[in-house]
C-alpha atoms as a PDB file:
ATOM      1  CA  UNK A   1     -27.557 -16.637 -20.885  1.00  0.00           C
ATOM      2  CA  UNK A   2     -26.347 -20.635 -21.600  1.00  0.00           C
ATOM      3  CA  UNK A   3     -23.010 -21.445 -20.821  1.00  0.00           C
ATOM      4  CA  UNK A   4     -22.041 -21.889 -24.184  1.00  0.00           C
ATOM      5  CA  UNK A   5     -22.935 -18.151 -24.626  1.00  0.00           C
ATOM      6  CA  UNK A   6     -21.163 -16.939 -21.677  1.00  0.00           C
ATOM      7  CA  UNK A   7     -18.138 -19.274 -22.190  1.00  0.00           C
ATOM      8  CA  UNK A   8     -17.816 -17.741 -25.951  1.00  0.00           C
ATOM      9  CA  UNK A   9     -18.375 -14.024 -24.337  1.00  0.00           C
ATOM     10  CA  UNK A  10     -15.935 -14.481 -22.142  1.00  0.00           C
ATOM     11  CA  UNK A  11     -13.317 -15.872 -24.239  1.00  0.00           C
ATOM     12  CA  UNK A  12     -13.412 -12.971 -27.069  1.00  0.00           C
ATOM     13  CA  UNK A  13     -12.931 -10.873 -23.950  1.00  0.00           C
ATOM     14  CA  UNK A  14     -10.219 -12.574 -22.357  1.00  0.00           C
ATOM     15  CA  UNK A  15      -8.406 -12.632 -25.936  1.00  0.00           C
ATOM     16  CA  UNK A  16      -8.533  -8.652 -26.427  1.00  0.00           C
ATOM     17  CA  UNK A  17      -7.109  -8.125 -22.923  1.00  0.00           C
ATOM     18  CA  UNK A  18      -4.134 -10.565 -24.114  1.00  0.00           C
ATOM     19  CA  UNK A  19      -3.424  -8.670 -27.016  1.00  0.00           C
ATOM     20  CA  UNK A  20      -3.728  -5.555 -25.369  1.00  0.00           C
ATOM     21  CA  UNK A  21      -0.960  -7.252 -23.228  1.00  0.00           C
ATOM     22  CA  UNK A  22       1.163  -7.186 -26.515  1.00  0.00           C
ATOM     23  CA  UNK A  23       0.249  -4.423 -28.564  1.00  0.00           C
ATOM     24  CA  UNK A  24      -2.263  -0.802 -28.886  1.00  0.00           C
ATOM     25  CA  UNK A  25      -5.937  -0.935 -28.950  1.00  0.00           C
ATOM     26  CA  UNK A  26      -5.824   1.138 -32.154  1.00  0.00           C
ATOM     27  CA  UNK A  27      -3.223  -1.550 -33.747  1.00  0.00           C
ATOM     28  CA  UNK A  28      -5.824  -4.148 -32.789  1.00  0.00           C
ATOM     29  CA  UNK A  29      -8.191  -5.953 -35.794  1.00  0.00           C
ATOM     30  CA  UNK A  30     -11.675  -7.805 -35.493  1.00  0.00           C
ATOM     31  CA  UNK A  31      -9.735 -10.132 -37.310  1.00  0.00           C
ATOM     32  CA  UNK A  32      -6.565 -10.307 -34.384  1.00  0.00           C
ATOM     33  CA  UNK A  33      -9.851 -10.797 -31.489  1.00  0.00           C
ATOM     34  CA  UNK A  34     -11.255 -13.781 -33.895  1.00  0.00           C
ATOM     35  CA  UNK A  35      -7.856 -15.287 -34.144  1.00  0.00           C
ATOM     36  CA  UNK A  36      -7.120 -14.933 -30.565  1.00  0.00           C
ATOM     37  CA  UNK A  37     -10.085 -16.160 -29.476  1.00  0.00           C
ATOM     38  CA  UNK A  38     -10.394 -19.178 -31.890  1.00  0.00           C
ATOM     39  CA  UNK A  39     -13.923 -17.987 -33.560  1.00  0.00           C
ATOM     40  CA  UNK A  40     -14.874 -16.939 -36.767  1.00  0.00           C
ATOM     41  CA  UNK A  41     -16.313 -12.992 -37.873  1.00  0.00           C
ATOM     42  CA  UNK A  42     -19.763 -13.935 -38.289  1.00  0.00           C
ATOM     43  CA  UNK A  43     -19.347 -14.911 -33.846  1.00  0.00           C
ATOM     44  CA  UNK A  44     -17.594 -12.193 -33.263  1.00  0.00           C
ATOM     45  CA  UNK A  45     -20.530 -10.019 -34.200  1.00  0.00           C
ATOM     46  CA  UNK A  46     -23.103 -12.131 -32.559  1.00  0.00           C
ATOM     47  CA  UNK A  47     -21.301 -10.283 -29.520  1.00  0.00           C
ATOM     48  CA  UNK A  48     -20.060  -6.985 -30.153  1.00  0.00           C
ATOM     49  CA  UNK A  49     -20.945  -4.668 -32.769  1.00  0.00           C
ATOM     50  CA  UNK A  50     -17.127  -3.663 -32.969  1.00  0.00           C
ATOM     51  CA  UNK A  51     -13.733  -3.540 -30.856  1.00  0.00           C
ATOM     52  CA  UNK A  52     -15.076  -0.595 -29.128  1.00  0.00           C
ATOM     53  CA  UNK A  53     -18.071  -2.103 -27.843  1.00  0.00           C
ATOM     54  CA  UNK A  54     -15.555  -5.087 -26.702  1.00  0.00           C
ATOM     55  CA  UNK A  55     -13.704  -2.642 -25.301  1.00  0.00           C
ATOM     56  CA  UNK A  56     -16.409  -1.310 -22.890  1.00  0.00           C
ATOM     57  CA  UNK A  57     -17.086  -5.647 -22.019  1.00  0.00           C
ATOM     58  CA  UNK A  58     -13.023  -5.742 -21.151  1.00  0.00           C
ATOM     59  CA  UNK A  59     -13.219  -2.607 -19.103  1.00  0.00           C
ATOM     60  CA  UNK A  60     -16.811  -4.708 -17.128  1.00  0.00           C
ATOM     61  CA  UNK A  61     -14.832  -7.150 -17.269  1.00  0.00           C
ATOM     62  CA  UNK A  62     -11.790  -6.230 -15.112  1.00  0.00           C
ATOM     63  CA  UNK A  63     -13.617  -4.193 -12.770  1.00  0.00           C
ATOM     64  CA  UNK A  64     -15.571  -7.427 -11.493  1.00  0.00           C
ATOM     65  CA  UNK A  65     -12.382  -9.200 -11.767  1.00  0.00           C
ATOM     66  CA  UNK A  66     -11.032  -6.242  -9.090  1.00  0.00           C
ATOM     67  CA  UNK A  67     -13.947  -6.274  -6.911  1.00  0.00           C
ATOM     68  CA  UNK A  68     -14.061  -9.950  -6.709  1.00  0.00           C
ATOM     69  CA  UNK A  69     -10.455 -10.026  -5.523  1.00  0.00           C
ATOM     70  CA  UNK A  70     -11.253  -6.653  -3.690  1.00  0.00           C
ATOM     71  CA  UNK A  71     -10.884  -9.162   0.144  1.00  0.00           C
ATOM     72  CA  UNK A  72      -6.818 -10.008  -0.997  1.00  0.00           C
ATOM     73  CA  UNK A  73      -5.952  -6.527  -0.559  1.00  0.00           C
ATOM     74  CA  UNK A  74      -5.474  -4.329   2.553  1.00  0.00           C
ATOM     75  CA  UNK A  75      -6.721  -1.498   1.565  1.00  0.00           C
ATOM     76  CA  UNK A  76      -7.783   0.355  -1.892  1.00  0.00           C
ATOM     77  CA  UNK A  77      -4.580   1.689  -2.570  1.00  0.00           C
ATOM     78  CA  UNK A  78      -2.729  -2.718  -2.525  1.00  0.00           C
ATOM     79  CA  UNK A  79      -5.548  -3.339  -4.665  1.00  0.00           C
ATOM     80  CA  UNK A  80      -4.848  -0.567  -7.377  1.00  0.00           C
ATOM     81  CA  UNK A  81      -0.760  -1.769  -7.012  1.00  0.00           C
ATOM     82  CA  UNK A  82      -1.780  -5.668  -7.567  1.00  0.00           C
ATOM     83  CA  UNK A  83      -4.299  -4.574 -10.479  1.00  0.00           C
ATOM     84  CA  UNK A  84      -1.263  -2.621 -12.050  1.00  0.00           C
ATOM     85  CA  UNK A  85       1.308  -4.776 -11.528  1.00  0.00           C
ATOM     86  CA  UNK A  86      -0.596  -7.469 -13.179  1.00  0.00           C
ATOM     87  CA  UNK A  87      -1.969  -5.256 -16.091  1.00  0.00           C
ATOM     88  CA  UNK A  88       0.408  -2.939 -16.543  1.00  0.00           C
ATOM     89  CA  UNK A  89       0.979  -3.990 -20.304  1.00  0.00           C
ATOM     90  CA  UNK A  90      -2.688  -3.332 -20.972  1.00  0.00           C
ATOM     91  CA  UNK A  91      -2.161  -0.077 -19.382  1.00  0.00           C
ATOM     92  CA  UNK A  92       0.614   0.515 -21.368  1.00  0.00           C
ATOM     93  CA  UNK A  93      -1.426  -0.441 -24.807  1.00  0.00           C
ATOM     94  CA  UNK A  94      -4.419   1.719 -23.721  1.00  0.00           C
ATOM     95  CA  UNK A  95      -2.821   4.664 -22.731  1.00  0.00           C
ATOM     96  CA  UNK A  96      -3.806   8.131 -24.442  1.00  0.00           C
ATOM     97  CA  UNK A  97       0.156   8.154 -26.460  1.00  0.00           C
ATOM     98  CA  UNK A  98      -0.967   5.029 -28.455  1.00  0.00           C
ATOM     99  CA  UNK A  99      -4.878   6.468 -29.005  1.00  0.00           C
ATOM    100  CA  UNK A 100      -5.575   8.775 -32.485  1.00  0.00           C
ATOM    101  CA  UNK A 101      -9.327   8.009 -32.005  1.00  0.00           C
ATOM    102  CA  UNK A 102     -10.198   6.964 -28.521  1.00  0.00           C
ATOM    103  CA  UNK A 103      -8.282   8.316 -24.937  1.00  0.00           C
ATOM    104  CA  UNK A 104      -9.452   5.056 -23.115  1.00  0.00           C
ATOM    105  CA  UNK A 105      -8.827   6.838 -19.742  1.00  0.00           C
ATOM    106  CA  UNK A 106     -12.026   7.896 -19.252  1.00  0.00           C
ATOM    107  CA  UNK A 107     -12.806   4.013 -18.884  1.00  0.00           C
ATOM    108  CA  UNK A 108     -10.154   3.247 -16.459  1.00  0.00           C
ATOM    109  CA  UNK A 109     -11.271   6.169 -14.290  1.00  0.00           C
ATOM    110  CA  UNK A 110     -14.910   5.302 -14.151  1.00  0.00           C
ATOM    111  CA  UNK A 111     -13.324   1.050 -13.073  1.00  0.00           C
ATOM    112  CA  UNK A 112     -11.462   2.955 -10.403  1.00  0.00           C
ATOM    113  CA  UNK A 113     -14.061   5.325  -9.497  1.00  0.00           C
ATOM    114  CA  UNK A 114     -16.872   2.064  -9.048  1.00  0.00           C
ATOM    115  CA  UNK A 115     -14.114   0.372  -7.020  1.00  0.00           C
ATOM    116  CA  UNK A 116     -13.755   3.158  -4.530  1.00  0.00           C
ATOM    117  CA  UNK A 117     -17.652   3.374  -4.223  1.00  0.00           C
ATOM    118  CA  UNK A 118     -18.068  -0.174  -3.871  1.00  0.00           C
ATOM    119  CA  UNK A 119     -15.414  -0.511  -0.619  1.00  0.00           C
ATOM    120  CA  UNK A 120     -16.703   2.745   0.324  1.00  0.00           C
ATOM    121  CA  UNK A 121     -19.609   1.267   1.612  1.00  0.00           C
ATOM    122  CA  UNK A 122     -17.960  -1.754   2.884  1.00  0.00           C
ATOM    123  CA  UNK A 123     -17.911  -1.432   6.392  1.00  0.00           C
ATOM    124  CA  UNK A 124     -14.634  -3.750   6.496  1.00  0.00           C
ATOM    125  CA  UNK A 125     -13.183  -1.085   4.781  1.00  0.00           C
ATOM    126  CA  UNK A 126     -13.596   1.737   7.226  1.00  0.00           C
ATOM    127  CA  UNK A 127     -10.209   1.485   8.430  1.00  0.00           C
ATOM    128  CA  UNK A 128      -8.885   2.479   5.426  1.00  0.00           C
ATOM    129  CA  UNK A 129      -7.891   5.661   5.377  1.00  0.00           C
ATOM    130  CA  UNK A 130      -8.701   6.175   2.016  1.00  0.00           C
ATOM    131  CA  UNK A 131     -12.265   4.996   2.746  1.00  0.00           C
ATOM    132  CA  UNK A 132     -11.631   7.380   5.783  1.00  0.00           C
ATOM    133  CA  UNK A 133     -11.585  10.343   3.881  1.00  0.00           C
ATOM    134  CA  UNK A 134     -14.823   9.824   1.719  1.00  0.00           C
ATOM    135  CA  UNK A 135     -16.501   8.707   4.782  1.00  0.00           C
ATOM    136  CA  UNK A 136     -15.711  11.710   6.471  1.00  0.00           C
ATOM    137  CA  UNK A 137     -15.909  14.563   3.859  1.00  0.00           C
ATOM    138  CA  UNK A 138     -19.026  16.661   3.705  1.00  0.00           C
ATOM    139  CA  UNK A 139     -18.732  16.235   0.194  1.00  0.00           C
ATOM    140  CA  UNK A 140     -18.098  12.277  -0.520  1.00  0.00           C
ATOM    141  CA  UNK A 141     -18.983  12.466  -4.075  1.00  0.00           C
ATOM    142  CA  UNK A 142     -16.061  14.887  -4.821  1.00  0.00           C
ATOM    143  CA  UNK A 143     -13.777  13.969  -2.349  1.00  0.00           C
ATOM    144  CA  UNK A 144     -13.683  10.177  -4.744  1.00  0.00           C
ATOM    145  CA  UNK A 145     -13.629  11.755  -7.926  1.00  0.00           C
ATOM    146  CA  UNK A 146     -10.622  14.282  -6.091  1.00  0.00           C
ATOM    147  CA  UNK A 147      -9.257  10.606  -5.006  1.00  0.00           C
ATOM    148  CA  UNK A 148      -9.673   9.349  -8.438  1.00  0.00           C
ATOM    149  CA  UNK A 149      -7.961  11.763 -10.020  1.00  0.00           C
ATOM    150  CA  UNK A 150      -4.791  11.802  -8.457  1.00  0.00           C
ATOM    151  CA  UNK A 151      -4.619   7.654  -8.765  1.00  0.00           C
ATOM    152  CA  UNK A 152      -5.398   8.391 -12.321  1.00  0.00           C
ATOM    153  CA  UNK A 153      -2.140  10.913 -12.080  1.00  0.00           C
ATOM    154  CA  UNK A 154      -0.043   8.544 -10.609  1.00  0.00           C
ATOM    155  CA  UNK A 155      -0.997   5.599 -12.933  1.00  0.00           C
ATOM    156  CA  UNK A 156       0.229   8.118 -16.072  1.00  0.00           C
ATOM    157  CA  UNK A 157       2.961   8.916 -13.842  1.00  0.00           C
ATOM    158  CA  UNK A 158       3.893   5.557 -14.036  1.00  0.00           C
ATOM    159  CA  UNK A 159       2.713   5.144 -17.457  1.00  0.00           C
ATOM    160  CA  UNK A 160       5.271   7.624 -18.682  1.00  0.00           C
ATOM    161  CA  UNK A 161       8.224   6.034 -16.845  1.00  0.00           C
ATOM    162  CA  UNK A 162       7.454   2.456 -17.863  1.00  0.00           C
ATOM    163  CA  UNK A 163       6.582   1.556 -14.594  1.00  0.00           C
ATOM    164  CA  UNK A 164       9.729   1.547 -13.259  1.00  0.00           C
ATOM    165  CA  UNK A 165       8.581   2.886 -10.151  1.00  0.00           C
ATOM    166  CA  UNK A 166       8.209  -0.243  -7.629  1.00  0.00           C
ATOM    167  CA  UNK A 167       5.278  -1.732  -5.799  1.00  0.00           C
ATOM    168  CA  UNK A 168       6.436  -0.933  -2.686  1.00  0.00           C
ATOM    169  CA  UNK A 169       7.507   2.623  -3.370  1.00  0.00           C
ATOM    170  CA  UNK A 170       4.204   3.274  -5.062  1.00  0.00           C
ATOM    171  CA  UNK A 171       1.998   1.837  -2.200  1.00  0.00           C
ATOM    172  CA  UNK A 172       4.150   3.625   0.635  1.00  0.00           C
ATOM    173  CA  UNK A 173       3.746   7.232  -1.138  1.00  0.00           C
ATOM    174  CA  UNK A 174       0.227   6.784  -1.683  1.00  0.00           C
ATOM    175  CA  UNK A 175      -0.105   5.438   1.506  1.00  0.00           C
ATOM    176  CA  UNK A 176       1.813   8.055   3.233  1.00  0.00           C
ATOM    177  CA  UNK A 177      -0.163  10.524   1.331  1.00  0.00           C
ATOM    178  CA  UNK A 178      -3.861   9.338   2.379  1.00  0.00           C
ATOM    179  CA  UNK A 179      -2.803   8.313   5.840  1.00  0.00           C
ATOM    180  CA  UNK A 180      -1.146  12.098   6.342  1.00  0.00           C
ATOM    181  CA  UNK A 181      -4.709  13.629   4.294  1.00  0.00           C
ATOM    182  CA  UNK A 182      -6.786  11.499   6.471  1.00  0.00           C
ATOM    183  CA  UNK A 183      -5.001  12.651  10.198  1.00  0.00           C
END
């Protein structure tokens, strides 16, 4: 791929996650993504056969943007509360209240399932107890998606309560939680 084409990839993607920072997926055009991103239709569909499709690149996207950054955080559960914190709008505008056609959680649950996997096998992850658990379940497969699941339940959790809940507060109960799982 030439840098022009990954340059003009990456900055249709980079313009739906902004407006997904300010409004719904379903409220978003082809036409709002070519205006964001500076290009014409004609580009646009060089790329992605629709907003859907673009949707799937965002969601590729952010999980290598997460993965990449994976080394600033202590453990999983610092990662999910930085990747919130900073997205939390396009949480927000991809949340299943705003869909009528597409509940984009199964998306989000598959980034945070590949995340767990990935530090899963990191052995600098071991210590976390998180990592802990899966490590040391007989079945590791279910024990993430178990994992998963509740993270996913917290992140509506917050969802619903317009994130009110802190940083702090949400990384010392999940913490708490794991760390008391994992004993």
């Amino acid at each position: 791929m030439s840098q022009v084409t990954q340059r003009t990839e990456k900055s249709i993607i980079t313009a739906m996650v902004s407006l997904l920072g300010k409004k719904p997926f379903e409220k978003i055009t082809v036409g709002d993504i070519c205006d964001e991103a500076m290009i014409n239709h004609s580009t646009f569909y060089r790329y992605f056969s629709d907003k859907y499709s673009l949707l799937h690149a965002v969601f590729s996207y952010l999980l290598d943007d997460l993965i990449e950054n994976t080394s600033n955080a202590k453990t999983i559960v610092f990662q999910i509360a930085d990747f919130m914190e900073k997205n939390s709008k396009f949480i927000h505008h991809i949340s299943p209240q705003y869909q009528t056609r597409a509940n984009l959680y199964p998306e989000f649950r598959s980034i945070l399932q590949d995340i767990v996997k990935t530090k899963s096998k990191d052995p600098e992850s071991q210590k976390d107890p998180l990592i802990k658990m899966i490590t040391e379940s007989d079945a590791p497969e279910l024990m993430i998606s178990f994992i998963v699941g509740g993270l996913i339940g917290l992140v509506e959790y917050l969802e619903d309560n317009d994130f009110k809940v802190s940083r702090t507060k949400f990384i010392e109960f999940t913490s708490n939680f794991f760390n008391k799982w994992s004993d």
